[in-house]
PDB file of N, CA and C in Angstrom:
ATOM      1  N   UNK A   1      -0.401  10.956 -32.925  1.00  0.00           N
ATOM      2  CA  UNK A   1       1.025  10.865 -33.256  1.00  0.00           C
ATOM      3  C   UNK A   1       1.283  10.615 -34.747  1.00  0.00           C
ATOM      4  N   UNK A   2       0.116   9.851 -35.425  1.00  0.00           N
ATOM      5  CA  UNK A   2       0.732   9.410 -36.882  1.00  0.00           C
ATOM      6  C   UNK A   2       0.631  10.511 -37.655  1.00  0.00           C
ATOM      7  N   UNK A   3      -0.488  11.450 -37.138  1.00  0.00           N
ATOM      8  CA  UNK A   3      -0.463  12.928 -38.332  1.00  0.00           C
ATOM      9  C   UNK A   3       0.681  13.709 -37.815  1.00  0.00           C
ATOM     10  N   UNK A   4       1.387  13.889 -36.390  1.00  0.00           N
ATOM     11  CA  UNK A   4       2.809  14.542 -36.463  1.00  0.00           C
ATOM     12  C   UNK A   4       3.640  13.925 -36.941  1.00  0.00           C
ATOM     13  N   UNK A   5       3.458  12.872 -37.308  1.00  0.00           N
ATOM     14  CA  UNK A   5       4.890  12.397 -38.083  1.00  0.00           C
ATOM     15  C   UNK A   5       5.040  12.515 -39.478  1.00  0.00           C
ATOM     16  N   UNK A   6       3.372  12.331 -39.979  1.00  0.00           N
ATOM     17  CA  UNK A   6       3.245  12.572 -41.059  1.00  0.00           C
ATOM     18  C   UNK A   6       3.832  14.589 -41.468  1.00  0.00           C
ATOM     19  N   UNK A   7       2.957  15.162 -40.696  1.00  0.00           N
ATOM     20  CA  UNK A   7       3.317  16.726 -40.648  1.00  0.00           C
ATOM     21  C   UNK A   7       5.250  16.438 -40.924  1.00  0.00           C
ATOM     22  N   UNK A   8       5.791  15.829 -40.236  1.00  0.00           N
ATOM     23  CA  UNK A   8       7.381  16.109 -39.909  1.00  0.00           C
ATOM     24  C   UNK A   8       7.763  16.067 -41.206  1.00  0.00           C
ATOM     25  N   UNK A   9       7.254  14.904 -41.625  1.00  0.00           N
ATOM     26  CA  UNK A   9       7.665  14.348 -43.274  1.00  0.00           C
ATOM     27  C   UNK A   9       7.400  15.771 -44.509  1.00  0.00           C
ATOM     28  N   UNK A  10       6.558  16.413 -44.422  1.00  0.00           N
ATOM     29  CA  UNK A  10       6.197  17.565 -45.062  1.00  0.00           C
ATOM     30  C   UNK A  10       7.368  18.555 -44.564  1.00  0.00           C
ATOM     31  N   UNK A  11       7.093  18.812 -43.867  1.00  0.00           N
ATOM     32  CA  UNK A  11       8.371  19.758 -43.104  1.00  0.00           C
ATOM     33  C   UNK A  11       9.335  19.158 -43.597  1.00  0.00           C
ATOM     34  N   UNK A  12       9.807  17.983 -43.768  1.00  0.00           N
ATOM     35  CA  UNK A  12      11.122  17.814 -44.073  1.00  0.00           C
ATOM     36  C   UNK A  12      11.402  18.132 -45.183  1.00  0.00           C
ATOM     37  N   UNK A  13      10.202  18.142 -46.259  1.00  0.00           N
ATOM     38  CA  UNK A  13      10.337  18.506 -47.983  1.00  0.00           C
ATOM     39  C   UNK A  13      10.622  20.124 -47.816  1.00  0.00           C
ATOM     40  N   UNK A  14       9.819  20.529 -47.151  1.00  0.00           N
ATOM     41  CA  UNK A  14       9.825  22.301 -47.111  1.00  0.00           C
ATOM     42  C   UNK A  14      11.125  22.252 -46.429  1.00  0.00           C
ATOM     43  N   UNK A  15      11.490  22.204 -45.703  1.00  0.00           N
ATOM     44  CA  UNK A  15      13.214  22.323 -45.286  1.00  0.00           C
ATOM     45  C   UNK A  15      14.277  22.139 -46.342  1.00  0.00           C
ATOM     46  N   UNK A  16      13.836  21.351 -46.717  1.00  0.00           N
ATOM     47  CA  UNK A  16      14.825  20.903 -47.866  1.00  0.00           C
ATOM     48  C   UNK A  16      15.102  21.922 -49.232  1.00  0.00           C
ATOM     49  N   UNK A  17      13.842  22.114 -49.782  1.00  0.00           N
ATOM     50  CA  UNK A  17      13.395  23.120 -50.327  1.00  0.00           C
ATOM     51  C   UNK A  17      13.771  24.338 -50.424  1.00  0.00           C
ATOM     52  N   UNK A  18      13.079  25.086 -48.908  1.00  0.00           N
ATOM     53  CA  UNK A  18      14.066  26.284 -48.306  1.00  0.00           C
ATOM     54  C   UNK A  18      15.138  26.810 -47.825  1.00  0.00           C
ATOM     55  N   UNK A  19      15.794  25.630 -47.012  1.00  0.00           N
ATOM     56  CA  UNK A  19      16.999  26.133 -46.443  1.00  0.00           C
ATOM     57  C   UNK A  19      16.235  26.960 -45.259  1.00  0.00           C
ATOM     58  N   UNK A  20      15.631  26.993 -44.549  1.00  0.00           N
ATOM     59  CA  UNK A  20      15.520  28.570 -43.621  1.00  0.00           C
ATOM     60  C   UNK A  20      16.444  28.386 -42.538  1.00  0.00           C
ATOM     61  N   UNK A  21      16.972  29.855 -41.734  1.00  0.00           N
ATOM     62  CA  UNK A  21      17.904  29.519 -40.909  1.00  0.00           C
ATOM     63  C   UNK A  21      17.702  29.374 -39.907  1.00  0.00           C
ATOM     64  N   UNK A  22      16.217  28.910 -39.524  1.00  0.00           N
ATOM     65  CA  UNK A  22      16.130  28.664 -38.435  1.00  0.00           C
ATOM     66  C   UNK A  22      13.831  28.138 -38.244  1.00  0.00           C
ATOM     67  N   UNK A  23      14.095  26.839 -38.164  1.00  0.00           N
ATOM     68  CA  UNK A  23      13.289  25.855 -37.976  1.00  0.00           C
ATOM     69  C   UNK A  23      12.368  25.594 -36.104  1.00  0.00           C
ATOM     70  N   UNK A  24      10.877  26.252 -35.980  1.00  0.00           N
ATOM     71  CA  UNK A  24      10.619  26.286 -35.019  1.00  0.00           C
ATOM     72  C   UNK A  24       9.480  25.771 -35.152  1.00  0.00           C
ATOM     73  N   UNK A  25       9.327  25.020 -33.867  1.00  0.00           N
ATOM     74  CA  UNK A  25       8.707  23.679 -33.777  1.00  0.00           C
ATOM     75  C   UNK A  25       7.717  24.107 -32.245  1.00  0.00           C
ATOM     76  N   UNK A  26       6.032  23.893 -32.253  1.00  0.00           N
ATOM     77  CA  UNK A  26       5.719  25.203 -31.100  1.00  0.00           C
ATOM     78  C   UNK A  26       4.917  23.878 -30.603  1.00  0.00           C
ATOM     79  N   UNK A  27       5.379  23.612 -29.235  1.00  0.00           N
ATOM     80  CA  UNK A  27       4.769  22.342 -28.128  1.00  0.00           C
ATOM     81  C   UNK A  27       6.018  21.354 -28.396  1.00  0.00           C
ATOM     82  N   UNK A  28       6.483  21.175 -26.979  1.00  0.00           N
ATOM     83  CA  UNK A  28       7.210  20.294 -26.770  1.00  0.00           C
ATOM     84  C   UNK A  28       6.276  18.877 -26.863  1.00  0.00           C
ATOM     85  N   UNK A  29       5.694  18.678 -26.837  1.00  0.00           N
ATOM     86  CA  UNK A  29       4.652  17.073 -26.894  1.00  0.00           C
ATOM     87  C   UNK A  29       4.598  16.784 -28.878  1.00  0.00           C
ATOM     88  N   UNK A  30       4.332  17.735 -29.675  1.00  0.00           N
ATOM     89  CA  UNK A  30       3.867  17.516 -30.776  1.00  0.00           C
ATOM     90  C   UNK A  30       5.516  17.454 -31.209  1.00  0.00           C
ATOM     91  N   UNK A  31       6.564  18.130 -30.892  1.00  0.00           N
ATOM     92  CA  UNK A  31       7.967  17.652 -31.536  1.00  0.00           C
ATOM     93  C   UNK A  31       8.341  16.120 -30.329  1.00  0.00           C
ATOM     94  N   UNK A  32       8.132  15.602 -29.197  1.00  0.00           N
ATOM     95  CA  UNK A  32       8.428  14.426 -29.232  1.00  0.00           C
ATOM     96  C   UNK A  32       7.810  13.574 -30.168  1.00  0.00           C
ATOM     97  N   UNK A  33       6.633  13.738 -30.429  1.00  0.00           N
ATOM     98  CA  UNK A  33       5.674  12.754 -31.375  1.00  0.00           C
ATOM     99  C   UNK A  33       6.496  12.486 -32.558  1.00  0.00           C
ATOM    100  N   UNK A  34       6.232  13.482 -33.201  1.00  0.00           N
ATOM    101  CA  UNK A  34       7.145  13.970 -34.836  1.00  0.00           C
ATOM    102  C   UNK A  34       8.408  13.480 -34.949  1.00  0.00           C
ATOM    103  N   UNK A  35       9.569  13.722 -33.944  1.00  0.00           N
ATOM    104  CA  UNK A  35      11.111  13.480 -34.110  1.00  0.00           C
ATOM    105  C   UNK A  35      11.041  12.470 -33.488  1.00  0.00           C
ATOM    106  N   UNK A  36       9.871  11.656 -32.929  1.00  0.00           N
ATOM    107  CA  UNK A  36      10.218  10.383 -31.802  1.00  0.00           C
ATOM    108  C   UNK A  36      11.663  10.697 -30.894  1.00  0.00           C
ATOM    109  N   UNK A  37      11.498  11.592 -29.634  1.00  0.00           N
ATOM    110  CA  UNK A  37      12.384  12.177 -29.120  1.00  0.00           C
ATOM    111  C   UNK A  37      11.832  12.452 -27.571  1.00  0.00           C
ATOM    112  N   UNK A  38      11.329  11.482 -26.798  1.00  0.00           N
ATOM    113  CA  UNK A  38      10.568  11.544 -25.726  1.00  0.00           C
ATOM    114  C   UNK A  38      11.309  12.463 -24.881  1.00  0.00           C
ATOM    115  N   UNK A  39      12.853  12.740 -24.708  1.00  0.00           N
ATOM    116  CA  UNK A  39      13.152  12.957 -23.743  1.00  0.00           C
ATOM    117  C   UNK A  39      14.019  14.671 -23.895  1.00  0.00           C
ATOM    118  N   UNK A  40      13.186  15.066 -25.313  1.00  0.00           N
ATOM    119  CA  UNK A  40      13.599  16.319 -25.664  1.00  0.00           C
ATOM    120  C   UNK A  40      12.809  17.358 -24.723  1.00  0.00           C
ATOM    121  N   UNK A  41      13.863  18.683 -24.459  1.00  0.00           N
ATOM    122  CA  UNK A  41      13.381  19.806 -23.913  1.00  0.00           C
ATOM    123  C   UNK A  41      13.317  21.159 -24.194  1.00  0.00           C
ATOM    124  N   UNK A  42      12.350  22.248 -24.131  1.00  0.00           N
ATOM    125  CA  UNK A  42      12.317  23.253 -24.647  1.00  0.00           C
ATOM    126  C   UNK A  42      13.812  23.710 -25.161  1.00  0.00           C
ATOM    127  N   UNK A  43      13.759  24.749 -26.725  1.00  0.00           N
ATOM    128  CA  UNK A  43      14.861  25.132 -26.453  1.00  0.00           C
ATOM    129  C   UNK A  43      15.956  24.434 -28.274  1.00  0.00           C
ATOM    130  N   UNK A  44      16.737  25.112 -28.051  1.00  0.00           N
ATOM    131  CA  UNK A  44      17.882  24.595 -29.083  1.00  0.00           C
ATOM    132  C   UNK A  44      17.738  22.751 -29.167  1.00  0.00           C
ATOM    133  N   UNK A  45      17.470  22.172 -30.552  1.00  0.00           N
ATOM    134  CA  UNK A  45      17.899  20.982 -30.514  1.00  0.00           C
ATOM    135  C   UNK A  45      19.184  20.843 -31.735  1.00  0.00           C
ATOM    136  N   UNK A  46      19.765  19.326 -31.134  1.00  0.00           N
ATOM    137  CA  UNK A  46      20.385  18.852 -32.449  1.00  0.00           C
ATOM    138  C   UNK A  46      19.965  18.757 -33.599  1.00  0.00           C
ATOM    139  N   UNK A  47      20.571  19.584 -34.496  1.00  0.00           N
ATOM    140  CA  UNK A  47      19.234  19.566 -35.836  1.00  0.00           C
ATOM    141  C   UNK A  47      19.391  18.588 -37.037  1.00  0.00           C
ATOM    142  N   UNK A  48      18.729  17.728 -37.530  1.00  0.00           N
ATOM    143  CA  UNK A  48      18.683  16.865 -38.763  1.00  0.00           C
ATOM    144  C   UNK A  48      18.599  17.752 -39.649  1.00  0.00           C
ATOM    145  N   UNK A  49      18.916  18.870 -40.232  1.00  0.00           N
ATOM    146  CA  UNK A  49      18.512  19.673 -41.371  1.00  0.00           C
ATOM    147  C   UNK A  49      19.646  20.539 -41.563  1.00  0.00           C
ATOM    148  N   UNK A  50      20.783  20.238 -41.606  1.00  0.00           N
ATOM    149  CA  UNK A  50      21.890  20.628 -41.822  1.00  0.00           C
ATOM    150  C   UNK A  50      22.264  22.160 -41.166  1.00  0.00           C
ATOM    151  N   UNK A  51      22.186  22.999 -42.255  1.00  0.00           N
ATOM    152  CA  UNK A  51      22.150  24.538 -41.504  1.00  0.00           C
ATOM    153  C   UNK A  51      21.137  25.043 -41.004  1.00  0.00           C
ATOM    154  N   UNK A  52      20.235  24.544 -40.946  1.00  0.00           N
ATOM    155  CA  UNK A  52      18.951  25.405 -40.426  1.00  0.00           C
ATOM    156  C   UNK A  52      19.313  24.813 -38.583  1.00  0.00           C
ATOM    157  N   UNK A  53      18.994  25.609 -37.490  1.00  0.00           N
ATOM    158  CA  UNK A  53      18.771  25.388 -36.647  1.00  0.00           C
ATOM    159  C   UNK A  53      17.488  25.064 -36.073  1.00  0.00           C
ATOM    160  N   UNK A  54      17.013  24.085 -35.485  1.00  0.00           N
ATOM    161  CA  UNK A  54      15.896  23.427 -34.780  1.00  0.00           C
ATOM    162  C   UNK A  54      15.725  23.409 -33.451  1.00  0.00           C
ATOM    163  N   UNK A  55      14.438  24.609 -32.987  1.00  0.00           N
ATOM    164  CA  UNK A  55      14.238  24.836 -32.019  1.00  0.00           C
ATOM    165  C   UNK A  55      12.457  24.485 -31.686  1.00  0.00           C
ATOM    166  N   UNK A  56      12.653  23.950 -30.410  1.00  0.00           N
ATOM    167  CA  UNK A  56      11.007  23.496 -29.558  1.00  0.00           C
ATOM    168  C   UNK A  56      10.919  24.798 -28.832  1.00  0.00           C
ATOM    169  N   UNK A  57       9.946  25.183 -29.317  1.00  0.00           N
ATOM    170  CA  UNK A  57       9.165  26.282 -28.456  1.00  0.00           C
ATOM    171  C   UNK A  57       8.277  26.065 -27.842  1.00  0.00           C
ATOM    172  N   UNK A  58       7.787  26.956 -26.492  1.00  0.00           N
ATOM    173  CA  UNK A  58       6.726  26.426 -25.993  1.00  0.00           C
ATOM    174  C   UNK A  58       5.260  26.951 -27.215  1.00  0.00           C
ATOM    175  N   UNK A  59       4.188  26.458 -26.832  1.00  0.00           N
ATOM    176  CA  UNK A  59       2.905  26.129 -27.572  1.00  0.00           C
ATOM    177  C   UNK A  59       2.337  27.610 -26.797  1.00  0.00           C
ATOM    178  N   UNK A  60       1.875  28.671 -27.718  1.00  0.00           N
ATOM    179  CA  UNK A  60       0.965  29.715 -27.375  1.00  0.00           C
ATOM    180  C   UNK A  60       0.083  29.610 -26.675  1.00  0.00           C
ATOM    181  N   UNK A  61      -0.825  28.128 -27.166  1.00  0.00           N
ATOM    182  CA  UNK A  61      -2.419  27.949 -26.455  1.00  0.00           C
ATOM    183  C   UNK A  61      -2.842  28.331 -25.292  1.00  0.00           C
ATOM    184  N   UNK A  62      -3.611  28.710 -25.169  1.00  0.00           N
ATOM    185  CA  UNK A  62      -4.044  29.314 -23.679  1.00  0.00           C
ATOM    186  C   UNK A  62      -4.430  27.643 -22.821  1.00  0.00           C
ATOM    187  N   UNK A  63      -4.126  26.594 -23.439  1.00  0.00           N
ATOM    188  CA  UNK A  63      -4.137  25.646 -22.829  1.00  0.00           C
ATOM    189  C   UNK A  63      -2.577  25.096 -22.576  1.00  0.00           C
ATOM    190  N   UNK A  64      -1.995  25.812 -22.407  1.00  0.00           N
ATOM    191  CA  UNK A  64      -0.933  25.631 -21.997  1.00  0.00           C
ATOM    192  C   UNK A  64      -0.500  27.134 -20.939  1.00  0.00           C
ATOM    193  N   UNK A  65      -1.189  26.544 -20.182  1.00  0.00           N
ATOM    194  CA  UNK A  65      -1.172  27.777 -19.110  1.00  0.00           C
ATOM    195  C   UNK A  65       0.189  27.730 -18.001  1.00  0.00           C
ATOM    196  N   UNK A  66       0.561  26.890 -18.073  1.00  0.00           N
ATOM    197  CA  UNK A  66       1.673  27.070 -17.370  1.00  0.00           C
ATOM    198  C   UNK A  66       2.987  27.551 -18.021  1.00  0.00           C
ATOM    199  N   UNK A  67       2.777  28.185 -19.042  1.00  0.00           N
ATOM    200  CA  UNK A  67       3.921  28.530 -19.693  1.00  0.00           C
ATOM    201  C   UNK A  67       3.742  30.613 -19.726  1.00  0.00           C
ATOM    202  N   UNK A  68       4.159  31.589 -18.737  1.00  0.00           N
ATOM    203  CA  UNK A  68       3.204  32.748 -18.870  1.00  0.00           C
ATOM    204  C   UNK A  68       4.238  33.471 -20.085  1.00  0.00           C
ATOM    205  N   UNK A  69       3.426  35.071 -20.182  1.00  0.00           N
ATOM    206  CA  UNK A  69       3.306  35.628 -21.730  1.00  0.00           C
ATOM    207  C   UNK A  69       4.875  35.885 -21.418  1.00  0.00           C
ATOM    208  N   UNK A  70       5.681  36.482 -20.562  1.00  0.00           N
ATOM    209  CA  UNK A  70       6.540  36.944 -20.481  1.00  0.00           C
ATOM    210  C   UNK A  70       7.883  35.684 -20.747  1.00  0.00           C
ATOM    211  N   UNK A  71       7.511  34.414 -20.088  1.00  0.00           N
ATOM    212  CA  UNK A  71       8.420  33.164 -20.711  1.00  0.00           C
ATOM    213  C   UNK A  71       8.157  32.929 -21.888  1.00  0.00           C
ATOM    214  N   UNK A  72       7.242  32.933 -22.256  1.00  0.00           N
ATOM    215  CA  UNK A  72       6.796  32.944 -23.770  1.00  0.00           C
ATOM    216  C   UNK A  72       7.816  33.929 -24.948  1.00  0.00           C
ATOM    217  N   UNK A  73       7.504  35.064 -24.932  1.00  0.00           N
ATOM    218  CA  UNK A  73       8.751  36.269 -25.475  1.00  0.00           C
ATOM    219  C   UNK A  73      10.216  35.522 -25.350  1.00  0.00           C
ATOM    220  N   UNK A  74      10.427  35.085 -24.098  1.00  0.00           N
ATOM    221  CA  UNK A  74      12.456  34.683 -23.928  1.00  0.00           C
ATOM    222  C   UNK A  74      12.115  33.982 -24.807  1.00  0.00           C
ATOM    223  N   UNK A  75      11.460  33.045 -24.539  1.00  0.00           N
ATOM    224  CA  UNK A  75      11.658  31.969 -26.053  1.00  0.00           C
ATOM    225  C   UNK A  75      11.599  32.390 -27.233  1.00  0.00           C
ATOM    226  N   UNK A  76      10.737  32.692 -27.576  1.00  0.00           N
ATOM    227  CA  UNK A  76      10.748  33.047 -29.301  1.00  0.00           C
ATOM    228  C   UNK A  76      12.022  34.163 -29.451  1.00  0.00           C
ATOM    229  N   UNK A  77      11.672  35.180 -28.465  1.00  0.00           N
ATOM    230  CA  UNK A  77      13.102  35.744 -28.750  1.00  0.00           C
ATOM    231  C   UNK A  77      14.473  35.481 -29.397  1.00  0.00           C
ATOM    232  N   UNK A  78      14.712  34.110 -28.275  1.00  0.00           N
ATOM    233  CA  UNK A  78      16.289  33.428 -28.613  1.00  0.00           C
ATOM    234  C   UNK A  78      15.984  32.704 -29.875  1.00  0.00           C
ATOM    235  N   UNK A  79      14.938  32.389 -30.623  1.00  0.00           N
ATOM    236  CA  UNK A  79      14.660  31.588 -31.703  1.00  0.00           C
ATOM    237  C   UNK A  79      14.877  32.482 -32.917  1.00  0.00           C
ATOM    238  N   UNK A  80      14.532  34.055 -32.699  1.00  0.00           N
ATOM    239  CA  UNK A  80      14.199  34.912 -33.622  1.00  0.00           C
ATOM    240  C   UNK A  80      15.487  35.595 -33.745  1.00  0.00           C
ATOM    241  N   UNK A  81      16.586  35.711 -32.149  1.00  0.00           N
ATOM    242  CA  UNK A  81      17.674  36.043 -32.457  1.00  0.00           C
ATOM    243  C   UNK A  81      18.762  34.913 -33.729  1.00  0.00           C
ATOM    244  N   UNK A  82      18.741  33.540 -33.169  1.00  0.00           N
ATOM    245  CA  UNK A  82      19.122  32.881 -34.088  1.00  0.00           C
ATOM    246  C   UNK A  82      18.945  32.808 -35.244  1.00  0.00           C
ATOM    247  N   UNK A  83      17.292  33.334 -35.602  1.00  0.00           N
ATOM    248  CA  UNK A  83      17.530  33.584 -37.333  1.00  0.00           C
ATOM    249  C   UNK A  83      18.096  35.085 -37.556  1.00  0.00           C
ATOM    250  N   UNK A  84      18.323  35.583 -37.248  1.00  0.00           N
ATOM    251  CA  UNK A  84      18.690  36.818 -37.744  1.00  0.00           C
ATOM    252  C   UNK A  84      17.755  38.009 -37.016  1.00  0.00           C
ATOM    253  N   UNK A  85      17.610  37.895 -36.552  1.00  0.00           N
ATOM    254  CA  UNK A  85      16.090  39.006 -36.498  1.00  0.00           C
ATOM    255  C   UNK A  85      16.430  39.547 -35.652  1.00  0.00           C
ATOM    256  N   UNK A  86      16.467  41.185 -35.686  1.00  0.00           N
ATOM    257  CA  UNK A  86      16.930  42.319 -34.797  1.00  0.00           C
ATOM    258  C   UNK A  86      15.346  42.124 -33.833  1.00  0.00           C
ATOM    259  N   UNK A  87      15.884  42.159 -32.295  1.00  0.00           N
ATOM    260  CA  UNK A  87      14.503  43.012 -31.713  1.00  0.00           C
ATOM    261  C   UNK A  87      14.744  44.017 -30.801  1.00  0.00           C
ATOM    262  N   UNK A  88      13.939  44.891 -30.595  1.00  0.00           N
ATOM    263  CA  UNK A  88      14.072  45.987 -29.461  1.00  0.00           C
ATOM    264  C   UNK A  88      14.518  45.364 -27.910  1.00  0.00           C
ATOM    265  N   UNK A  89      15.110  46.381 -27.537  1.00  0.00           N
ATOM    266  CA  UNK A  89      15.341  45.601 -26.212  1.00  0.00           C
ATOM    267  C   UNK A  89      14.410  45.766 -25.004  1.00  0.00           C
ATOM    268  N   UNK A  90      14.175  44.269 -24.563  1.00  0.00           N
ATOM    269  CA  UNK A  90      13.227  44.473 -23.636  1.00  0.00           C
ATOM    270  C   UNK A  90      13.184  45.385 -22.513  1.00  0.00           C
ATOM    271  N   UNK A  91      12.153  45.864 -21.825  1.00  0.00           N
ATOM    272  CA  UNK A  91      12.535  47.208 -20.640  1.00  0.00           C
ATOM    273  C   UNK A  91      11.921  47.028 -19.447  1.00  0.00           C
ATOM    274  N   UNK A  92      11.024  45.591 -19.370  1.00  0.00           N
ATOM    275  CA  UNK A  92      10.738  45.056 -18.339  1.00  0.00           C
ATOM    276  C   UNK A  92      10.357  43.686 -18.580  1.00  0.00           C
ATOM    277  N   UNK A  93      10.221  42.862 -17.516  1.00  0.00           N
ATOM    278  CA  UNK A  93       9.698  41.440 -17.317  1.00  0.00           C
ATOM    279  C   UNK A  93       9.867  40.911 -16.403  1.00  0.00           C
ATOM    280  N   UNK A  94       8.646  40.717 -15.632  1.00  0.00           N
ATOM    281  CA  UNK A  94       8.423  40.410 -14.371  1.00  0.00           C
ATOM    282  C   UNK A  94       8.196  38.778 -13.702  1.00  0.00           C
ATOM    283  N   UNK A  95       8.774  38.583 -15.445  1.00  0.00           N
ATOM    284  CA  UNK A  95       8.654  36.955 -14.861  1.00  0.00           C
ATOM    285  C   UNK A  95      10.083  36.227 -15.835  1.00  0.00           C
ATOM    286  N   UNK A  96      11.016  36.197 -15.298  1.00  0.00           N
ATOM    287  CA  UNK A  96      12.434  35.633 -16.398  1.00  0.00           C
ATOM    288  C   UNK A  96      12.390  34.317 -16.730  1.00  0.00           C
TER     289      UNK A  96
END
């Protein structure tokens, strides 16, 4: 926990710094650590960083197997729509 908080503190300089419009944060466990926010859930948060929006994504790792490839995509998706980012439209997914 003390190196995610430490990590947060860095992030907070690079935020500051950049401005980006949109701040993504990948494992819900490593953003409770960091924001001390036990009871946060995937997804849009209240953001400390003025305009940038702050979102928990789920964690890629193949140790995080309960999260499959196709829930994986919705998420980053809605993260990537919020910054700006055009994507093709999806044409199947067999798991919503």
């Amino acid at each position: 926990p003390g190196e995610l908080v430490e990590g947060r503190q860095k992030l907070d300089r690079m935020i500051a710094e950049l401005s980006p419009p949109v701040v993504a944060i990948l494992g819900i466990s490593a953003y409770r650590a960091a924001f001390n926010d036990r009871a946060a859930k995937s997804g849009k948060q209240a953001t400390p960083y003025g305009a940038s929006d702050l979102w928990v994504l789920p964690n890629p790792s193949g140790r995080n197997a309960h999260t499959t490839m196709p829930r994986l995509a919705v998420a980053y998706a809605e993260a990537a729509r919020a910054a700006g980012i055009r994507l093709a439209p999806v044409t199947r997914c067999d798991d919503p």
